[in-house]
Protein backbone atom coordinates (compact mmCIF):
# COMPACT_ATOMS: atom_id res chain seq x y z
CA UNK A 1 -48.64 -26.34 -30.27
CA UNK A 2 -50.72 -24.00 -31.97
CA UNK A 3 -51.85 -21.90 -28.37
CA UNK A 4 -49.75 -19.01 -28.19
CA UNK A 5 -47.96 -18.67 -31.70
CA UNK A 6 -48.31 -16.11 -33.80
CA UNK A 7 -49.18 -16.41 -37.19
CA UNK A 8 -47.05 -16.03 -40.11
CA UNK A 9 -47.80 -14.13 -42.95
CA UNK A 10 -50.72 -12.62 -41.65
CA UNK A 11 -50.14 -9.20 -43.71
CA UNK A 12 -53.71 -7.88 -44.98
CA UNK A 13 -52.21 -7.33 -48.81
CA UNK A 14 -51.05 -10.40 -49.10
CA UNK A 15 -52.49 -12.82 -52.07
CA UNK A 16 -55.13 -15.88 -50.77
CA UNK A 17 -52.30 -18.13 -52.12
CA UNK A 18 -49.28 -16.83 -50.14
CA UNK A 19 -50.94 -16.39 -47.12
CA UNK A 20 -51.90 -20.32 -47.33
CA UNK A 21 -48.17 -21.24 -48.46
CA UNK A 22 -47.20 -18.99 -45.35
CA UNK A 23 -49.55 -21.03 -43.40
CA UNK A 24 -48.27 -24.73 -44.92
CA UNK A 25 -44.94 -23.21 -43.71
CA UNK A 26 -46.02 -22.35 -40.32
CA UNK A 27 -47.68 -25.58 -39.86
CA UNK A 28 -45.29 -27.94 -41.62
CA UNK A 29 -42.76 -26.32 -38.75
CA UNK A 30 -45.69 -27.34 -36.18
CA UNK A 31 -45.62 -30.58 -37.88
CA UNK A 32 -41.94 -31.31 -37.80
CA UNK A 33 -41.19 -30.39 -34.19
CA UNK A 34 -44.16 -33.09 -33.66
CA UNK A 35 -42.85 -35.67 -35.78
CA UNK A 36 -39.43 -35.23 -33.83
CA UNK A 37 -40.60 -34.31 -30.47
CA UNK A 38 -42.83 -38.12 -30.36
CA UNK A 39 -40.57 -40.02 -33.02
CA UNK A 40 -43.51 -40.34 -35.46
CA UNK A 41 -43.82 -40.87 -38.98
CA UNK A 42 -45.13 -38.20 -41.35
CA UNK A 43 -48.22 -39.18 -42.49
CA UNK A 44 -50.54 -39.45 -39.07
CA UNK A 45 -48.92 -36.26 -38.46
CA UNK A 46 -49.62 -34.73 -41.85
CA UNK A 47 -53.30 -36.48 -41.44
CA UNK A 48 -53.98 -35.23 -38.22
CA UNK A 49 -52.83 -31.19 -39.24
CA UNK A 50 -55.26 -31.34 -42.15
CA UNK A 51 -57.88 -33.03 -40.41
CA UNK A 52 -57.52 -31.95 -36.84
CA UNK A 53 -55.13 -29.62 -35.76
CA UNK A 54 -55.43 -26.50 -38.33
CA UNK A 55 -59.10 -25.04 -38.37
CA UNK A 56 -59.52 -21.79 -40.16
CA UNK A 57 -63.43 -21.39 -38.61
CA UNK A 58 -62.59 -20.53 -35.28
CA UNK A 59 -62.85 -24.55 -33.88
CA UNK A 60 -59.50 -25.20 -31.47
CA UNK A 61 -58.86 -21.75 -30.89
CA UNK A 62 -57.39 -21.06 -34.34
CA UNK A 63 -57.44 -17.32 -35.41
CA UNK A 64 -60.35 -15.88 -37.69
CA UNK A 65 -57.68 -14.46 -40.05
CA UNK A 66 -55.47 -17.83 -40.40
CA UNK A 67 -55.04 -18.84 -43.83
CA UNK A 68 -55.91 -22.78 -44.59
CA UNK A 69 -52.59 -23.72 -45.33
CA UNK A 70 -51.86 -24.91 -49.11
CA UNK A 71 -52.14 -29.24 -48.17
CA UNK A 72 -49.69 -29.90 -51.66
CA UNK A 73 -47.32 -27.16 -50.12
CA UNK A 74 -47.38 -28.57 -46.66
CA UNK A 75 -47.17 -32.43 -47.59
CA UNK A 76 -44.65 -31.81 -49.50
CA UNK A 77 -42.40 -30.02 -46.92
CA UNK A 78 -43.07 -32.92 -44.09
CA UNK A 79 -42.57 -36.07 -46.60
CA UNK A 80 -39.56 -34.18 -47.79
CA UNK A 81 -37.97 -33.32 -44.73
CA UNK A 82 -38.66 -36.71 -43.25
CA UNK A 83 -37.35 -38.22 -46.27
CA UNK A 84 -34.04 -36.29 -46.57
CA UNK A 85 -33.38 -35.75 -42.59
CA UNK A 86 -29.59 -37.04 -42.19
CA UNK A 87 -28.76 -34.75 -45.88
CA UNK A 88 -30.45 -31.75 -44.45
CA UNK A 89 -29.46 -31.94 -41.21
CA UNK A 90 -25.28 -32.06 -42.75
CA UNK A 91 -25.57 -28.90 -45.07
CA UNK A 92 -27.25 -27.13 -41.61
CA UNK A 93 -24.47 -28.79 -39.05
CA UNK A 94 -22.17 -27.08 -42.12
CA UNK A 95 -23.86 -23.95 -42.39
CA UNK A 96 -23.90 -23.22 -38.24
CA UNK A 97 -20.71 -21.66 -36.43
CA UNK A 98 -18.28 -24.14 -35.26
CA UNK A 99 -19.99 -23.04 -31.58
CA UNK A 100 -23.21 -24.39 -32.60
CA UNK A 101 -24.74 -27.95 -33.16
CA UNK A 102 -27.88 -28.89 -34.95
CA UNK A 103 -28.09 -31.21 -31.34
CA UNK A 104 -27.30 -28.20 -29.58
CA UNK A 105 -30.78 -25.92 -30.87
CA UNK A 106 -34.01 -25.75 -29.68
CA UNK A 107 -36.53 -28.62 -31.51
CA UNK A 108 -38.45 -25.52 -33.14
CA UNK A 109 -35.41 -23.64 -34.25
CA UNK A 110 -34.25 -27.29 -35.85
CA UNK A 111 -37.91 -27.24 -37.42
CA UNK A 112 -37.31 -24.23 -39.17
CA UNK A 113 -34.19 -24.44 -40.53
CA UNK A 114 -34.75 -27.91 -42.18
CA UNK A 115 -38.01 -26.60 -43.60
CA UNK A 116 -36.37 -23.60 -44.87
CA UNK A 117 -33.71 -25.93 -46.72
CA UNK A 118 -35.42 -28.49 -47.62
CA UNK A 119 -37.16 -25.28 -49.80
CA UNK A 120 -33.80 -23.70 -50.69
CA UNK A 121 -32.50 -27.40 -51.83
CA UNK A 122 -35.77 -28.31 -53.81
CA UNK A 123 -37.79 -25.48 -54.93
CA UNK A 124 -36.75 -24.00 -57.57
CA UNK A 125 -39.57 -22.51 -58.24
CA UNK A 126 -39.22 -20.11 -55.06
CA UNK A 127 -36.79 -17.67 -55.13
CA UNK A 128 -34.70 -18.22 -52.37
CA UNK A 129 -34.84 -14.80 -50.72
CA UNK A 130 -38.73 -15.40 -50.37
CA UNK A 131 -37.63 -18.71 -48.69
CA UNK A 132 -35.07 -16.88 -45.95
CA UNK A 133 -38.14 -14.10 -45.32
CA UNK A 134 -40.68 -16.71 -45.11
CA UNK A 135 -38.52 -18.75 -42.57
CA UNK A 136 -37.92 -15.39 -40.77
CA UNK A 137 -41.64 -14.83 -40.32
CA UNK A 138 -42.02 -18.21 -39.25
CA UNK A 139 -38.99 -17.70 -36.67
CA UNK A 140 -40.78 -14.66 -35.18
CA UNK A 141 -44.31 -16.39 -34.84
CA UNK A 142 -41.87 -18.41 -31.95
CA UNK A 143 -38.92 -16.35 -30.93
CA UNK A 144 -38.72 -12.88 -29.98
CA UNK A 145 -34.29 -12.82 -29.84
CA UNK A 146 -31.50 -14.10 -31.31
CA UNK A 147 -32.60 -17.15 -32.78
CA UNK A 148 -34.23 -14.75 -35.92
CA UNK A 149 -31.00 -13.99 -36.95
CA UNK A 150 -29.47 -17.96 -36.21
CA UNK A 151 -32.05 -18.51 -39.19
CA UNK A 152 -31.49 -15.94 -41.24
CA UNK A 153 -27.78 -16.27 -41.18
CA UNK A 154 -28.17 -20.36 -42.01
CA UNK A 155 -30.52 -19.84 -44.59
CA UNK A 156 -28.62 -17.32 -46.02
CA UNK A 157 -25.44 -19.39 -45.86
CA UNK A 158 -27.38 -22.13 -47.46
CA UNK A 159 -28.78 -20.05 -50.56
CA UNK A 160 -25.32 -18.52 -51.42
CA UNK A 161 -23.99 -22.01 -51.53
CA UNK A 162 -27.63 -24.01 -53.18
CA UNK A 163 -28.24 -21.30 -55.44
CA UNK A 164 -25.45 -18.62 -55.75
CA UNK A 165 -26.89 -17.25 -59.54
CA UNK A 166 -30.16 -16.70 -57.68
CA UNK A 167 -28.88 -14.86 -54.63
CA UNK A 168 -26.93 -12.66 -56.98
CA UNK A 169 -29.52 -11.68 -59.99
CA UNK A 170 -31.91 -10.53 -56.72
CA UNK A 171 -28.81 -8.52 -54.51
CA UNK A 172 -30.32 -5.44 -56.37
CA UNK A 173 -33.87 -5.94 -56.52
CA UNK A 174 -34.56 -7.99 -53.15
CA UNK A 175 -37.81 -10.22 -53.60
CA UNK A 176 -38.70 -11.41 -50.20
CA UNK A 177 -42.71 -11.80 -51.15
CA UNK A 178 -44.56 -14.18 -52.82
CA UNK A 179 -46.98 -12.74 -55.43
């Protein structure tokens, strides 16, 4: 999965610790479209990402620049996901146009958008815009068209109902960056 995709949160100022939470992100995604694509649990996935799959040296192709991804950041997003699947996947089905289906997306796009609120539902500590842009970043590493905005628009949807005193303190002063 990793031949061909951009890399998220590649931008040269960035801290050493956002880039490798932008990376966890990024591969977490990778992770979850495995897990559903083969029907396997999270932890040979998650153990085969750290060990195998995400090499920051230049071993399976990976980019010179990649960021090791933050391992707390990244198990934390694939146990969580796995472990609240059915609860994420009803506030997205709820969040999408009464066109759409979570059935109905692509397995990457469904990737994303639980990641993203799994974050948005547990993370306090990240303010949610941050989430939305990190998910965006993470959208354009795979899509080039509409399915950016599909997760911006969800995630959006999501925050202003998971964390409405959030979205509005930052409507001003928009902080879409991790320090």
């Amino acid at each position: 999965m990793n031949a061909g995709v951009k890399t998220a949160g590649g931008g040269k100022g960035r801290a050493s610790a956002g880039r490798r939470r932008s990376a966890a992100r990024l591969a977490a995604v990778q992770a979850l479209y495995e897990m559903d694509m083969a029907g396997a649990a999270a932890d040979p996935i998650l153990g085969a990402f750290l060990q195998d799959r995400w090499k920051v040296n230049g071993e399976n192709g990976a980019a010179a620049d990649l960021a090791e991804p933050d391992g707390e950041l990244l198990a934390d997003l694939v146990r969580g996901v796995a472990g609240r699947r059915e609860e994420l996947d009803g506030m997205i089905g709820a969040a999408l146009s009464e066109k759409w289906t979570l059935e109905r997306l692509e397995v990457v796009l469904r990737a994303i958008l639980r990641a993203g609120t799994y974050e948005l539902l547990v993370r306090g500590d990240i303010p949610p815009r941050v989430v939305i842009n990190e998910y965006l970043e993470v959208a354009h590493a795979f899509f080039a068209g509409a399915e950016t905005g599909l997760v911006n628009g969800v995630l959006d949807r999501l925050a202003r109902t998971l964390r409405p005193r959030e979205m509005e303190e930052t409507k001003g002063g928009q902080t879409t960056q991790e320090p």
